[in-house]
Protein backbone atom coordinates (compact mmCIF):
# COMPACT_ATOMS: atom_id res chain seq x y z
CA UNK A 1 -162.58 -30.56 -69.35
CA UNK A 2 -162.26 -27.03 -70.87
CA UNK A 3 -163.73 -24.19 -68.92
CA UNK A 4 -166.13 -23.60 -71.88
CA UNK A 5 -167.53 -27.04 -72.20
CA UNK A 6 -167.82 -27.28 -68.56
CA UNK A 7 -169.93 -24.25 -68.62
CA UNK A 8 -171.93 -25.68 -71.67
CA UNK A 9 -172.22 -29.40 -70.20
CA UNK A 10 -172.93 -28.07 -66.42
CA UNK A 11 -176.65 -27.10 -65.55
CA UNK A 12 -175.16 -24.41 -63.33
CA UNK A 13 -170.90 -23.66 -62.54
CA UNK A 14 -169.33 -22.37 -59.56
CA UNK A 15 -166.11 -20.33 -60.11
CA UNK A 16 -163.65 -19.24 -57.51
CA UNK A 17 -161.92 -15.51 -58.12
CA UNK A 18 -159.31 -15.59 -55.63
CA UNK A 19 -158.57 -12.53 -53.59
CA UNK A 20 -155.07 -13.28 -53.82
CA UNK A 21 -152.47 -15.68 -55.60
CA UNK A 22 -152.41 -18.10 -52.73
CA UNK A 23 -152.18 -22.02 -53.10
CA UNK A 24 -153.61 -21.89 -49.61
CA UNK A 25 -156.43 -20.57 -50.70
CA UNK A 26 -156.70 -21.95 -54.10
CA UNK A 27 -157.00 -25.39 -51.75
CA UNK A 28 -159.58 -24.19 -49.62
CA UNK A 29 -161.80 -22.82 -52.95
CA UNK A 30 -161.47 -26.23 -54.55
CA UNK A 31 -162.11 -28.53 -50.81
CA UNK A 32 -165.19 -26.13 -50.83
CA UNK A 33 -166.39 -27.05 -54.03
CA UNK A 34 -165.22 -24.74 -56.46
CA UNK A 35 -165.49 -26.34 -60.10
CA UNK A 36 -162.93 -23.47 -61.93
CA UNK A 37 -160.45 -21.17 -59.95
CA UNK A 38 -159.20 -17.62 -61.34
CA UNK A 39 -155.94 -15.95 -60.47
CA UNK A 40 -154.67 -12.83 -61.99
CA UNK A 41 -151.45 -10.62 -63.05
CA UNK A 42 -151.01 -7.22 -63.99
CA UNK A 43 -153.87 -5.42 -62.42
CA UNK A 44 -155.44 -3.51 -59.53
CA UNK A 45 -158.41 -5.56 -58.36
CA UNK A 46 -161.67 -2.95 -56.83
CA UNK A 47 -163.20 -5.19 -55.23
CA UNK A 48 -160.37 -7.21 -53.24
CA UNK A 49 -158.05 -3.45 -53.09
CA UNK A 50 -155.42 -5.85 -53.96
CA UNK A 51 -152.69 -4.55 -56.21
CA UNK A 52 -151.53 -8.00 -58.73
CA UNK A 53 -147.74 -8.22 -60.30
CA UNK A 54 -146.68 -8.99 -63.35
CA UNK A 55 -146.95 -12.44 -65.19
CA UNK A 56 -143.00 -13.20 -64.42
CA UNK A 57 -143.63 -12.42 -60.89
CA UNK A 58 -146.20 -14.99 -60.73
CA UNK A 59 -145.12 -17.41 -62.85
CA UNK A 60 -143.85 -19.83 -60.17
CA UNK A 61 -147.09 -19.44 -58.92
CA UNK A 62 -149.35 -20.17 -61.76
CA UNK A 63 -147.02 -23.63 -61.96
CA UNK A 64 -147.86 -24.79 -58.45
CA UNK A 65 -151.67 -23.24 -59.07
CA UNK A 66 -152.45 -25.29 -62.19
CA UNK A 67 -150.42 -28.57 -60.56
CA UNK A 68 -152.99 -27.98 -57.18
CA UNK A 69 -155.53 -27.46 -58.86
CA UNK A 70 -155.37 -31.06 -60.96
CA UNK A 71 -158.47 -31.45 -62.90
CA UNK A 72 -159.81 -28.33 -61.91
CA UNK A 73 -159.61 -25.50 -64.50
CA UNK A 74 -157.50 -22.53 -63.72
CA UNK A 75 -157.68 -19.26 -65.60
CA UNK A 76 -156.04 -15.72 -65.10
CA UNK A 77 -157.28 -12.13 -65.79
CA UNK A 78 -153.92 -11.53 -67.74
CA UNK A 79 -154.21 -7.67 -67.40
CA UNK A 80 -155.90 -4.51 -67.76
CA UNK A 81 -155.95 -1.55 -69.37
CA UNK A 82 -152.32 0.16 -68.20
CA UNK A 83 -150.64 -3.36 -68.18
CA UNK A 84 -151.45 -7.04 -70.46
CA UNK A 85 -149.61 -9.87 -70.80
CA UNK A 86 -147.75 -9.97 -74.22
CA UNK A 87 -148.54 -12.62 -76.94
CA UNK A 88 -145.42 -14.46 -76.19
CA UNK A 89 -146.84 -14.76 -72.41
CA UNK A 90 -149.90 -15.74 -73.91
CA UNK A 91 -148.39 -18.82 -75.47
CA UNK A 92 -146.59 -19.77 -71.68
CA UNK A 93 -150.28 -19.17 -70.32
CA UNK A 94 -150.78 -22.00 -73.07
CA UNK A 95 -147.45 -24.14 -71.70
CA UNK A 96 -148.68 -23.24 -68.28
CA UNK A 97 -151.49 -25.42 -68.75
CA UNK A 98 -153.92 -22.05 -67.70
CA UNK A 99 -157.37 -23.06 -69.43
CA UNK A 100 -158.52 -19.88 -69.52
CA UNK A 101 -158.70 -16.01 -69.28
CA UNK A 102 -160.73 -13.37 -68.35
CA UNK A 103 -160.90 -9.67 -69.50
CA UNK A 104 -162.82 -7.09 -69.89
CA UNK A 105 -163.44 -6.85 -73.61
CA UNK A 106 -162.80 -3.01 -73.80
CA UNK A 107 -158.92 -3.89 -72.91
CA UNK A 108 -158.42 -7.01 -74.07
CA UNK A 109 -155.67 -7.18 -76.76
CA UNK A 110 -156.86 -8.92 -80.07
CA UNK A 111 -154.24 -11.33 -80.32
CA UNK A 112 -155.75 -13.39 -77.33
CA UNK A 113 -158.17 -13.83 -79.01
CA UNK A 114 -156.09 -15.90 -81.18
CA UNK A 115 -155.52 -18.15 -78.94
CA UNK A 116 -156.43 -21.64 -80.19
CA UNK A 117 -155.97 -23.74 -76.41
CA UNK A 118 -157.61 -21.09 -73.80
CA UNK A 119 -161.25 -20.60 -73.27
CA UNK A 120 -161.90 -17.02 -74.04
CA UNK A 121 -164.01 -14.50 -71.08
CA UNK A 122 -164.51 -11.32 -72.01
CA UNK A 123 -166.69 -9.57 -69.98
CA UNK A 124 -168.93 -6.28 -70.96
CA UNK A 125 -169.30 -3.76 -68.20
CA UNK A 126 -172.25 -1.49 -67.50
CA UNK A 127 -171.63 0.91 -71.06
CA UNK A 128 -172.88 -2.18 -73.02
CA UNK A 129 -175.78 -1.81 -75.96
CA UNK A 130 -177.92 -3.92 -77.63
CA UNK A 131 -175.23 -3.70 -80.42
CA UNK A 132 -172.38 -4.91 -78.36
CA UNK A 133 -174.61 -8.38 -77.75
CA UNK A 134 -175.55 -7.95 -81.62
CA UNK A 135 -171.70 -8.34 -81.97
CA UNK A 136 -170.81 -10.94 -79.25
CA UNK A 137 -172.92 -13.09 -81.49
CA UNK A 138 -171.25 -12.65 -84.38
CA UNK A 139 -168.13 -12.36 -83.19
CA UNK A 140 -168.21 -14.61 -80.02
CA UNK A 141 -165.87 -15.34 -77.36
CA UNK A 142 -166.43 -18.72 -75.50
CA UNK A 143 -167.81 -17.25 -72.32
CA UNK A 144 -169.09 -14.46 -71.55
CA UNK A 145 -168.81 -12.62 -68.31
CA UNK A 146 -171.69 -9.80 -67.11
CA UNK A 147 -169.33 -7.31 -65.51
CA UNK A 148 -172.34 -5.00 -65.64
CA UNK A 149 -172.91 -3.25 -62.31
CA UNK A 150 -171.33 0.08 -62.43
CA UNK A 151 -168.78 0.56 -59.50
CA UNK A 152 -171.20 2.91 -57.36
CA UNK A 153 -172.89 -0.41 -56.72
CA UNK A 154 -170.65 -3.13 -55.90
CA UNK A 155 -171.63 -4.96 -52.65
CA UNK A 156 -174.81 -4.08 -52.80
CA UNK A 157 -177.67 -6.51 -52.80
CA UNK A 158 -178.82 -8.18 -56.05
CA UNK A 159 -182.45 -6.84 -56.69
CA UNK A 160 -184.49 -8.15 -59.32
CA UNK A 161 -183.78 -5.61 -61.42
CA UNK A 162 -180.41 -7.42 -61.99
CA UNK A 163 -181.79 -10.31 -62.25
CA UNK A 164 -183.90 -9.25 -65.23
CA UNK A 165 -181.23 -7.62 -66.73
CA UNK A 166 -179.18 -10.56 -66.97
CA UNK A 167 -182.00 -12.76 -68.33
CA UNK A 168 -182.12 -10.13 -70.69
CA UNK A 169 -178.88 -10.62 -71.78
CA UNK A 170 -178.25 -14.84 -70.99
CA UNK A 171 -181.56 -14.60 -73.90
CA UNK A 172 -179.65 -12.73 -76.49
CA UNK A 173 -176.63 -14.41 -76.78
CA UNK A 174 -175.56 -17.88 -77.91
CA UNK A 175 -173.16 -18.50 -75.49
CA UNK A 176 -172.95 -19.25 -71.35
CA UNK A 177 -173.13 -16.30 -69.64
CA UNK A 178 -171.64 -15.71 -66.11
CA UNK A 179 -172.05 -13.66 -63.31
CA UNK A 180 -169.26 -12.17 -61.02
CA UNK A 181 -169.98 -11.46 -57.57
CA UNK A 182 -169.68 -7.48 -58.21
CA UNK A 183 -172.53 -7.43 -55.72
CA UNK A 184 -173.27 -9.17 -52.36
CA UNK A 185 -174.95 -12.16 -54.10
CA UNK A 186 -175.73 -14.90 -51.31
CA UNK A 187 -176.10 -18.84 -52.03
CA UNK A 188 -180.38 -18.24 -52.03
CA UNK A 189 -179.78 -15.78 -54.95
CA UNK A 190 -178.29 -18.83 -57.04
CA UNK A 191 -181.81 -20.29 -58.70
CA UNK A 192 -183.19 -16.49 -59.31
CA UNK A 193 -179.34 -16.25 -61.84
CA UNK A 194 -180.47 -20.24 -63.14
CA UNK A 195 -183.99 -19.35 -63.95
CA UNK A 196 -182.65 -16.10 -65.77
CA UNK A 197 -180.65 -18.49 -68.09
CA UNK A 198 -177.17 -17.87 -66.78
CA UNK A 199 -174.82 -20.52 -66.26
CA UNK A 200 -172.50 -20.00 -64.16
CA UNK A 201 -171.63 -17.67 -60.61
CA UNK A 202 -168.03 -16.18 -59.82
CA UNK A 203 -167.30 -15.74 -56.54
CA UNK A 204 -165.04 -13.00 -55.14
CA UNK A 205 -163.67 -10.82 -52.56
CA UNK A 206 -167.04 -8.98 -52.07
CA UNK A 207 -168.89 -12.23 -51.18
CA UNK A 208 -166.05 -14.00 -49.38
CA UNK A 209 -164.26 -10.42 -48.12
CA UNK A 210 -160.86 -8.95 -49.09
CA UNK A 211 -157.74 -10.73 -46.72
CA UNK A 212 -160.19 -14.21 -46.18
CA UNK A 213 -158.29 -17.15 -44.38
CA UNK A 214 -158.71 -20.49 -46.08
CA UNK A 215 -161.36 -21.85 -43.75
CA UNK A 216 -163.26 -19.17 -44.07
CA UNK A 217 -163.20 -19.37 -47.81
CA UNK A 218 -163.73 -22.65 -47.82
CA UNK A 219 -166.69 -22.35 -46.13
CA UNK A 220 -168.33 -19.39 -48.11
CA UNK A 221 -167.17 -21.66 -50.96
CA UNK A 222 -169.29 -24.79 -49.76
CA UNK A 223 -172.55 -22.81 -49.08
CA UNK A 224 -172.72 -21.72 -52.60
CA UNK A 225 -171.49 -25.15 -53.85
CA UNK A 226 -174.04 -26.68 -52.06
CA UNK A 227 -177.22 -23.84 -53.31
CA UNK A 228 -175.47 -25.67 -56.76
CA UNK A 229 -175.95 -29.10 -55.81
CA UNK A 230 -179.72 -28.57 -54.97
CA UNK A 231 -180.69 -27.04 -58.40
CA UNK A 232 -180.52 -30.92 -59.47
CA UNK A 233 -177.75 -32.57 -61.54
């Protein structure tokens, strides 16, 4: 199923950001539970301190990833603002069998939003207005993602002050919104993001830590699956 509808269909969805492109623990994410796995190219990641390569570097990768991964949908951050993949790397993303992408909107390239086979994520980060959800409804991506916390903050606790923030936003827009783990959000924060309207959690290095081994992903993985499982399906 496309990442999109999954989001749409699911009452709540658990995404996996990995720390680093590893099948190993692209295994361990989906073993634990994880319901979408993210990989990405062509950027330094804050929160992980990992530095990704280019899309040709990982292309082998992203081969074996979507193959592992089966049924599981597998999308990529293809860039950021000093690097992006190109539109021809797009369309391989496409013949990759990648399902989707993920970007922040204030460097993502128009033409991937072109695309006609990948769910579209753009995320807004913490310099969004009232007019940028005004346009992310009339212009919409698929998905979008509530990179909102400004860096100052990342793994800090989620206060309810976030959490009313992002009901704010999850009630202005016509489209799922997700949370990324920018802060230290724990499996018994996952009905406070449901009841705010959000649909769906991304899990990362600052919840699961930056060099993880797969067991212990796996295991983070699982306890958030299973705060999931208990909201009722």
């Amino acid at each position: 199923m496309k990442f999109h509808k999954l989001l749409g269909e699911n009452k709540f969805t658990l995404v996996v950001s990995l720390p680093e492109n590893s099948i190993d623990l692209a295994k361990a994410a989906i073993r634990g539970g994880a319901q979408a796995i993210k990989a990405h190219v062509n950027v330094w990641h804050r929160a992980s301190g990992h530095t990704f390569g280019a899309f040709a570097e990982n292309r082998d990768f992203l081969k074996e990833l979507v193959q592992t991964a089966g049924e599981v949908p597998v999308g990529l951050v293809p860039g950021a603002a000093d690097a992006f993949v190109t539109a021809d790397e797009r369309d391989e993303m496409e013949t990759l069998g990648i399902d989707f992408f993920s970007s922040y909107a204030s460097c993502l390239p128009i033409y991937m939003m072109d695309s006609v086979q990948l769910s579209r994520m753009a995320a807004i980060d913490d310099s969004y207005t009232q007019n940028t959800l005004d346009g992310v409804n009339r212009y919409p991506p698929d998905v979008l993602e509530c990179s909102i916390q400004p860096g100052g903050s990342y793994g800090q606790i989620l206060t309810y002050a976030d959490i009313l923030r992002y009901a704010d936003i999850a009630a202005k827009v016509n489209i799922p919104v997700l949370v990324p783990s920018q802060k230290r959000i724990n499996p018994g924060d996952i009905h406070h993001l449901f009841a705010a309207g959000c649909k769906a959690v991304m899990i990362g290095a600052v919840v699961m830590g930056k060099e993880p081994d797969p067991n212990s992903l796996e295991r983070v993985t699982a306890g958030f699956a299973e705060a999931i499982y208990s909201l009722g399906y």
